[in-house]
N, C-alpha and C. Protein backbone atom coordinates (compact mmCIF):
# COMPACT_ATOMS: atom_id res chain seq x y z
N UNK A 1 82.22 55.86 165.14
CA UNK A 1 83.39 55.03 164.93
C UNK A 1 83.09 53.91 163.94
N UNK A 2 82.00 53.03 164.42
CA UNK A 2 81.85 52.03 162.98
C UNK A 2 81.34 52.56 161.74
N UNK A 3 80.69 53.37 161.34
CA UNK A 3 80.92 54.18 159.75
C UNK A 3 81.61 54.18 159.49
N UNK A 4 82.51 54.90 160.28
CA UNK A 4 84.30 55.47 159.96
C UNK A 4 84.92 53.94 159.51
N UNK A 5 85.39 53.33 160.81
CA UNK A 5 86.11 52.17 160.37
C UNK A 5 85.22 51.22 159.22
N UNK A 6 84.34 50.52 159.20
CA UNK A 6 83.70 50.16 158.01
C UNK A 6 83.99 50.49 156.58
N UNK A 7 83.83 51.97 156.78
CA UNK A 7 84.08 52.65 155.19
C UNK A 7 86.15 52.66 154.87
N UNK A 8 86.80 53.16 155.81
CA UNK A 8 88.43 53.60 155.77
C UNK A 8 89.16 52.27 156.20
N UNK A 9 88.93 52.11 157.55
CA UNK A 9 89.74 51.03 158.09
C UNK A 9 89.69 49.42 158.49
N UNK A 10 88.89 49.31 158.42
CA UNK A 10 88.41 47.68 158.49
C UNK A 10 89.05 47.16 159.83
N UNK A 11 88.81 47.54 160.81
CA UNK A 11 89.85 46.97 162.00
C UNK A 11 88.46 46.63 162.49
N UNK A 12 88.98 45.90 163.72
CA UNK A 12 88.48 44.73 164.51
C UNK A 12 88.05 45.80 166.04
N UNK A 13 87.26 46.01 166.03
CA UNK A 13 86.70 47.53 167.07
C UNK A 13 86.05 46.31 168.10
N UNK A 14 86.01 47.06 169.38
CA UNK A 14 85.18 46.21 170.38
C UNK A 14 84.41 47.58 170.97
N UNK A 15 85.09 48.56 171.29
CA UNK A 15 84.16 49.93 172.08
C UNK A 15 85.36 50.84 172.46
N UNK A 16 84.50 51.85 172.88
CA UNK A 16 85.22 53.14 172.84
C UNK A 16 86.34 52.92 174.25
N UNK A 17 87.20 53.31 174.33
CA UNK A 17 87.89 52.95 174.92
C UNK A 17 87.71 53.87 176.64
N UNK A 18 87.14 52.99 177.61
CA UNK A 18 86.81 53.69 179.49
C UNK A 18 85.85 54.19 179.63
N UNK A 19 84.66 53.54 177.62
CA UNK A 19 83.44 53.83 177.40
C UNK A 19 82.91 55.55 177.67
N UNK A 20 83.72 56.55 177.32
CA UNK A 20 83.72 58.12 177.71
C UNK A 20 84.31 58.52 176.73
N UNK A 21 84.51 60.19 177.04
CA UNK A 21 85.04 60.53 175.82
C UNK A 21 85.96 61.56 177.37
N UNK A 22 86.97 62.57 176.50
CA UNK A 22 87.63 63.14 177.13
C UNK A 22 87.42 64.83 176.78
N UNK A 23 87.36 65.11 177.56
CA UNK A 23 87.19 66.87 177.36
C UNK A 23 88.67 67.36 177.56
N UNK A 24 89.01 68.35 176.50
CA UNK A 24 90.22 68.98 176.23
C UNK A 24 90.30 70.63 176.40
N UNK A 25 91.29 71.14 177.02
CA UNK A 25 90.90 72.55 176.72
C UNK A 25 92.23 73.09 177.36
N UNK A 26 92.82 74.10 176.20
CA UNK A 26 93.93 74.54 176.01
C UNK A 26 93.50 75.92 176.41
N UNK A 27 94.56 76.64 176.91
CA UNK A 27 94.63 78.19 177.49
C UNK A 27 95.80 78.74 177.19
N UNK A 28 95.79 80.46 176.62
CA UNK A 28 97.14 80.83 176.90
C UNK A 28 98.20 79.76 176.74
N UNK A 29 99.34 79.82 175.53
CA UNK A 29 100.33 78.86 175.72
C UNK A 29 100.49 78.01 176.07
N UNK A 30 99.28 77.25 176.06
CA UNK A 30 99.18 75.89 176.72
C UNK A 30 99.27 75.08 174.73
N UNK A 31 99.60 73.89 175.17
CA UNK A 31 100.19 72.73 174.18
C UNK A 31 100.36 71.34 174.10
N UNK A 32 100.14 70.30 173.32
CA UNK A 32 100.49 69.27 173.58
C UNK A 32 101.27 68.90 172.45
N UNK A 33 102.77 68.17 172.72
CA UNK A 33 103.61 68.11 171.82
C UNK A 33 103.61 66.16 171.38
N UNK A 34 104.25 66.73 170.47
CA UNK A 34 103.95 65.29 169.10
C UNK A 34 103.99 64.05 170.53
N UNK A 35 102.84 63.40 169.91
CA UNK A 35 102.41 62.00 170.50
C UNK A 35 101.44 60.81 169.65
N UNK A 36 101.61 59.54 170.25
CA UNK A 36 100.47 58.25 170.09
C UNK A 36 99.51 58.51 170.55
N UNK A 37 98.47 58.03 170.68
CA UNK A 37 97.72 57.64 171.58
C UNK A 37 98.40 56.20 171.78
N UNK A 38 97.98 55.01 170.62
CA UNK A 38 98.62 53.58 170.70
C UNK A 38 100.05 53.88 169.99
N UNK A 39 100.92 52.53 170.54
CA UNK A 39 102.32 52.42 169.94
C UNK A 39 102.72 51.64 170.46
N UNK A 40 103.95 50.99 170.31
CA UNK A 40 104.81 49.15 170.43
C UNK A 40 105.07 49.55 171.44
N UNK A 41 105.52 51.32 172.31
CA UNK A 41 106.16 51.53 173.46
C UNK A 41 105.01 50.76 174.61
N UNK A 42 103.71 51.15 174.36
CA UNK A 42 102.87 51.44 175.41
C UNK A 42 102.61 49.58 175.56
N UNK A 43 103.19 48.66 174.66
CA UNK A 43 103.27 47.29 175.28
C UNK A 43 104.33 46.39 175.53
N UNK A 44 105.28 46.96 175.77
CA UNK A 44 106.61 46.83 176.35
C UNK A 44 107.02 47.42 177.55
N UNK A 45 107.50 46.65 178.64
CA UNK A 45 107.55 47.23 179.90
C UNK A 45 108.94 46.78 179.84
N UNK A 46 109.79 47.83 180.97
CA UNK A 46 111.33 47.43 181.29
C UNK A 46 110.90 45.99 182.48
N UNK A 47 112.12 45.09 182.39
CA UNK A 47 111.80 43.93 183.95
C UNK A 47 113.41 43.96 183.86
N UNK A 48 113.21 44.04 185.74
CA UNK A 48 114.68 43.27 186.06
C UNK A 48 114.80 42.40 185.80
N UNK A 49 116.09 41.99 185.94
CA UNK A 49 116.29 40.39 185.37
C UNK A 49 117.58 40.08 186.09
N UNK A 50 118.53 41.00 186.88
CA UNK A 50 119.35 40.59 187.80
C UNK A 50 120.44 41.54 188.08
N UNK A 51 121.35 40.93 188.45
CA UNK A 51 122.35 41.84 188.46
C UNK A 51 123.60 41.77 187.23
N UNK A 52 124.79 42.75 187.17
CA UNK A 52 125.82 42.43 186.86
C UNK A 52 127.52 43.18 187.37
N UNK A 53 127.83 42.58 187.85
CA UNK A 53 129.21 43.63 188.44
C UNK A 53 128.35 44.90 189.16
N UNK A 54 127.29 44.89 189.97
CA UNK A 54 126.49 45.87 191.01
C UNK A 54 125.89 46.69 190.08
N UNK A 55 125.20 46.20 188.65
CA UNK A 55 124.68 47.21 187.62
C UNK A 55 123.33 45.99 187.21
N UNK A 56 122.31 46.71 187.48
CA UNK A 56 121.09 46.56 187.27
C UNK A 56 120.50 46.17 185.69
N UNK A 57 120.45 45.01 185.54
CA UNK A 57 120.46 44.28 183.85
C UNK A 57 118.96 44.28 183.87
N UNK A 58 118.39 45.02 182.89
CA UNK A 58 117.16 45.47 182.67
C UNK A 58 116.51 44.78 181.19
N UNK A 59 115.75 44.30 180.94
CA UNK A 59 115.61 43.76 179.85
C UNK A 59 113.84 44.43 179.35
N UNK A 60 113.33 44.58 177.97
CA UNK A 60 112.05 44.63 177.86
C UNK A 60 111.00 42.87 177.69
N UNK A 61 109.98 43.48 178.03
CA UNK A 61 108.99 42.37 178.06
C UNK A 61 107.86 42.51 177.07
N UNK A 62 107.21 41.86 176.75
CA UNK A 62 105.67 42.44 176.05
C UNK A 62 104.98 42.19 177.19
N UNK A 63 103.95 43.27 177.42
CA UNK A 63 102.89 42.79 178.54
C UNK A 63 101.79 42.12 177.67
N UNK A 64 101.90 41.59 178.09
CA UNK A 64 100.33 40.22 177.33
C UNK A 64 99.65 40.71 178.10
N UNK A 65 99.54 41.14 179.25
CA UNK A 65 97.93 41.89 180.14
C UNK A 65 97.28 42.94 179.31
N UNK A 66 98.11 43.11 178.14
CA UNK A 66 97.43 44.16 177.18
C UNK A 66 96.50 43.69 176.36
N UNK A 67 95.02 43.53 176.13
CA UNK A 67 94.66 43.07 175.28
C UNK A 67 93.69 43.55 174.77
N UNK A 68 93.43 44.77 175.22
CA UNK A 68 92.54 45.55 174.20
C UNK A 68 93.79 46.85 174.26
N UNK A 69 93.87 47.54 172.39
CA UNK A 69 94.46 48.59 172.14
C UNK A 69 93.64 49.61 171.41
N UNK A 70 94.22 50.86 171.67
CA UNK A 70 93.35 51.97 170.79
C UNK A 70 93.81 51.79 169.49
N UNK A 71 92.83 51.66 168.52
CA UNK A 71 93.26 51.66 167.20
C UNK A 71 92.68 52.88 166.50
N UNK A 72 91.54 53.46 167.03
CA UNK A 72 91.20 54.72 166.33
C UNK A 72 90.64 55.74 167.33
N UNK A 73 91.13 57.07 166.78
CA UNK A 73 91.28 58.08 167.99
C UNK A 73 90.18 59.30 166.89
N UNK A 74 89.34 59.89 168.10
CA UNK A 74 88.38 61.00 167.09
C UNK A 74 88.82 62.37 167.94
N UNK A 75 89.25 63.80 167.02
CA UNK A 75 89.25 64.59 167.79
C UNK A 75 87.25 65.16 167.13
N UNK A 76 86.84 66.06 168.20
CA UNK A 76 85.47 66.10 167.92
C UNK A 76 86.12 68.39 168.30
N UNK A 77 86.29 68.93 167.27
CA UNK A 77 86.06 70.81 167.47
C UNK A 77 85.24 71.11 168.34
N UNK A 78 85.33 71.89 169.85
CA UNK A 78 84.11 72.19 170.33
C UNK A 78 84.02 73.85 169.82
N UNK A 79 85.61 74.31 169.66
CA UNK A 79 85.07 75.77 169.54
C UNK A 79 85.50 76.13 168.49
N UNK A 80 85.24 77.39 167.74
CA UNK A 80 84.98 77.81 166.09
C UNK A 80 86.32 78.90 166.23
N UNK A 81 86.83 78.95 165.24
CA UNK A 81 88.18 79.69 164.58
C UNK A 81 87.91 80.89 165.01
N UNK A 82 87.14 81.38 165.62
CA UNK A 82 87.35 82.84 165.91
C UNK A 82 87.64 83.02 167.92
N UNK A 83 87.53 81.75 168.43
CA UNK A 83 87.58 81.33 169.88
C UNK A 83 88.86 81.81 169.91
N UNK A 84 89.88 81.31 169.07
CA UNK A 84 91.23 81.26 169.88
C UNK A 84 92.08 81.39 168.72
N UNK A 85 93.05 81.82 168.84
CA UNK A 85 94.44 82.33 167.66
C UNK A 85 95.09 80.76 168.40
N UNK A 86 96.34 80.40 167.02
CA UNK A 86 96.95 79.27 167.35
C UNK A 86 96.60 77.74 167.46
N UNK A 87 97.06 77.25 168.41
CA UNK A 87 96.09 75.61 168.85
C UNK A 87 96.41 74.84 167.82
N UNK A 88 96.90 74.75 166.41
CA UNK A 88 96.22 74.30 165.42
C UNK A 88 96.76 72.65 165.65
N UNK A 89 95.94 71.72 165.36
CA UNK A 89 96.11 69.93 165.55
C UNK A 89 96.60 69.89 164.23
N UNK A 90 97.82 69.17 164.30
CA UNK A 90 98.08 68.33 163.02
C UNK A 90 98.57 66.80 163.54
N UNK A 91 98.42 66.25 162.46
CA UNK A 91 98.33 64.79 162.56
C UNK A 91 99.66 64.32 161.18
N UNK A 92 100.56 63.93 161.35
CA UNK A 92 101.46 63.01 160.89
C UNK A 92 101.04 61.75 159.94
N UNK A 93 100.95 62.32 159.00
CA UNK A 93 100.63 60.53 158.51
C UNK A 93 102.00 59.46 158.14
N UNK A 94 101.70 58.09 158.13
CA UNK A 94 102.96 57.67 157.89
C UNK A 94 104.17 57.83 156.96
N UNK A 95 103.74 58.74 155.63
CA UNK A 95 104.70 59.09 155.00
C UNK A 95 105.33 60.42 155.13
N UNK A 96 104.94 60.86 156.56
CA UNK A 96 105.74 62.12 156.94
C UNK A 96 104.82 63.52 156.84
N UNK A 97 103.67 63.38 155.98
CA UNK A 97 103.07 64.18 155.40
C UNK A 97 102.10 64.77 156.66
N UNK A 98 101.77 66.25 156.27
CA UNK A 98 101.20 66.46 157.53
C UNK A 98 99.35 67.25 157.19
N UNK A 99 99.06 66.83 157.91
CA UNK A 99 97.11 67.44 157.91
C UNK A 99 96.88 68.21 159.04
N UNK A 100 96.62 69.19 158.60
CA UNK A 100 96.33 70.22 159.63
C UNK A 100 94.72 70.37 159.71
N UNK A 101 93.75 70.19 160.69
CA UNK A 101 92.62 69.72 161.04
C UNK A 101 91.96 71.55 161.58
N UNK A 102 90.82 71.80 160.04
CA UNK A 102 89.86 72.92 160.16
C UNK A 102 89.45 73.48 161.71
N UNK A 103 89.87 74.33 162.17
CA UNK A 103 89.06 74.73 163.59
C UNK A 103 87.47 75.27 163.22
N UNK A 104 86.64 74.78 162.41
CA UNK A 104 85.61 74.88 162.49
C UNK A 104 84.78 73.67 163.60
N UNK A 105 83.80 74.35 164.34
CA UNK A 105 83.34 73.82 165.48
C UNK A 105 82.41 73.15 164.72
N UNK A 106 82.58 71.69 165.59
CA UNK A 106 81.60 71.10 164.83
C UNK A 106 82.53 69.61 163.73
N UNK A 107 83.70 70.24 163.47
CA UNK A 107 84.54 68.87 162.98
C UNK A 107 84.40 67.94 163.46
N UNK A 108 84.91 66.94 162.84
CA UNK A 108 85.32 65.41 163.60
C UNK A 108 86.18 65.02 162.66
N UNK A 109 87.68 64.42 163.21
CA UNK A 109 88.77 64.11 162.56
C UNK A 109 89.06 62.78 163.04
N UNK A 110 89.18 61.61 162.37
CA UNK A 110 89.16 60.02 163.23
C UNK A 110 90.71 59.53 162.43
N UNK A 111 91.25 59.25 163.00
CA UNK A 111 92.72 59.02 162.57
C UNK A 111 93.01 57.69 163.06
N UNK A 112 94.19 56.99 162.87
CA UNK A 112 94.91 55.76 163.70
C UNK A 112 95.18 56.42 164.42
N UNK A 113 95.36 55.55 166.07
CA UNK A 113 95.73 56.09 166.73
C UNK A 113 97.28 55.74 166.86
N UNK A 114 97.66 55.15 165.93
CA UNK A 114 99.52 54.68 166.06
C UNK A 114 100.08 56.38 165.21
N UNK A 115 99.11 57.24 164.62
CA UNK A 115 99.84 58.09 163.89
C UNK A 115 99.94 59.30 165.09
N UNK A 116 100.94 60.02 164.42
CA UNK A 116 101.93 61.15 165.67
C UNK A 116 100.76 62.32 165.52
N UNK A 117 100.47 63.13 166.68
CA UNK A 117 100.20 63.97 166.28
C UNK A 117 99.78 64.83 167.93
N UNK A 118 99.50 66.71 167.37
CA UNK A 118 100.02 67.49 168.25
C UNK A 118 98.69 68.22 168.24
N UNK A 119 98.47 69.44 169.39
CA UNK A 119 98.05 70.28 169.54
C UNK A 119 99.01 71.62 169.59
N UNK A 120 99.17 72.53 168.34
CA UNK A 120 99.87 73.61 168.91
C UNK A 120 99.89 74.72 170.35
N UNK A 121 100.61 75.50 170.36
CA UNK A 121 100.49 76.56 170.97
C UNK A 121 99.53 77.43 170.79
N UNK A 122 98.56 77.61 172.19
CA UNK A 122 97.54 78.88 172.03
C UNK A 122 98.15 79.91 172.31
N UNK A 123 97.57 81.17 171.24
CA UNK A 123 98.07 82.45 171.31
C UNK A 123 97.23 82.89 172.19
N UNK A 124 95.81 83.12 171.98
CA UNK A 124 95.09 83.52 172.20
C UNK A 124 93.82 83.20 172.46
N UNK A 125 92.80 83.29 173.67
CA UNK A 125 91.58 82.57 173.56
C UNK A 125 91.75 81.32 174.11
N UNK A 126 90.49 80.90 173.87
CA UNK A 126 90.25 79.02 174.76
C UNK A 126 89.77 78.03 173.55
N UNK A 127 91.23 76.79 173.60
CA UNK A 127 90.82 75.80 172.62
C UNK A 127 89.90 74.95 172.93
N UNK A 128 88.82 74.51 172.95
CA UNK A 128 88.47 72.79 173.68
C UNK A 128 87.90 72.12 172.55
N UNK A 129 87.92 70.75 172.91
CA UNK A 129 87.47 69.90 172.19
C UNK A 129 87.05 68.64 173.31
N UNK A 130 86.89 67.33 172.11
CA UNK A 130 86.44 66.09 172.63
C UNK A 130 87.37 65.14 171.79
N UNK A 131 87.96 64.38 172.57
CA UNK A 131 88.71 63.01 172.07
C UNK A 131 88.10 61.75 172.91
N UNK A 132 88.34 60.73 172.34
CA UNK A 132 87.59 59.50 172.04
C UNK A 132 88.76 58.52 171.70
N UNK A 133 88.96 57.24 171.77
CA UNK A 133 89.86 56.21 171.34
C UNK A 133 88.35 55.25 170.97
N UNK A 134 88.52 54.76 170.02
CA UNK A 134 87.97 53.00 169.90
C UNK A 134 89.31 52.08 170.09
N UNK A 135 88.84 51.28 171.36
CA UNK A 135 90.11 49.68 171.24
C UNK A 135 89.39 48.25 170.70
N UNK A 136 90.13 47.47 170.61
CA UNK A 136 90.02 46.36 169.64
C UNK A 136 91.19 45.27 170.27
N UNK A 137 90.93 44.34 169.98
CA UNK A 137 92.22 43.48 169.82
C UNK A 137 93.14 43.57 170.11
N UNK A 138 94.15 43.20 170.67
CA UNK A 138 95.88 43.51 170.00
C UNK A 138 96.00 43.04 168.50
N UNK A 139 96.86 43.85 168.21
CA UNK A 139 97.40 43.27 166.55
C UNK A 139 97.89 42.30 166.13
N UNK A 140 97.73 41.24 165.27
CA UNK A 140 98.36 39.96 165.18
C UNK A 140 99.31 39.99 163.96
């Protein structure tokens, strides 16, 4: 993570984020559809705030208990292009544009973690990998 950010991103890193990494592994039609890891949603909570005519007036908050965020997310290939048909990760960058990430085992792809991005549909075979967040700061 600090190579990476050092050389690309210059952000304000403190450690990997629950200090672990996460093991992933897709089967048969299994998928994960467009997502964050970080985003403005994940520090905004709904709060009551009262009533009105017997209708529940809901307002958002920032949680300030937030104070470390993921700012960079690593997927790490555990298995090689011939494991599994499908799966394929793409990642969203902010101008819409899309990167579709080599199933050669053995990659490492380190992205923001505010950018969208998916695991396709397995056809065939077993996907796995390793993901990772570094958090930092909140953003000022």
């Amino acid at each position: 993570f600090n190579k990476v950010n050092n050389e690309f991103f210059h952000y304000k890193l403190d450690c990997i984020d629950g200090e672990s990494m996460q093991y992933t592994h897709y089967e048969l039609k299994q998928k994960y559809d467009w997502h964050q890891d970080e985003g403005i949603n994940s520090l905004y909570k709904p709060q009551a705030s009262g009533n009105r005519n017997d209708q529940l007036i809901v307002q958002d908050f920032i949680n300030d208990q937030a104070e470390k965020v993921r700012k960079l997310s690593v997927i790490v290939q555990l298995a090689d292009e011939d494991d599994y048909e499908g799966g394929l990760t793409q990642v969203r960058d902010v101008d819409q544009s899309m990167v579709t990430l080599p199933k050669k085992r053995g990659t490492l792809f380190f992205f923001d973690s505010r950018l969208q991005h998916r695991a396709k549909m397995v056809h065939k075979g077993l996907r796995k990998s390793l993901i990772a967040w570094a958090v930092g700061p909140r953003w000022k």
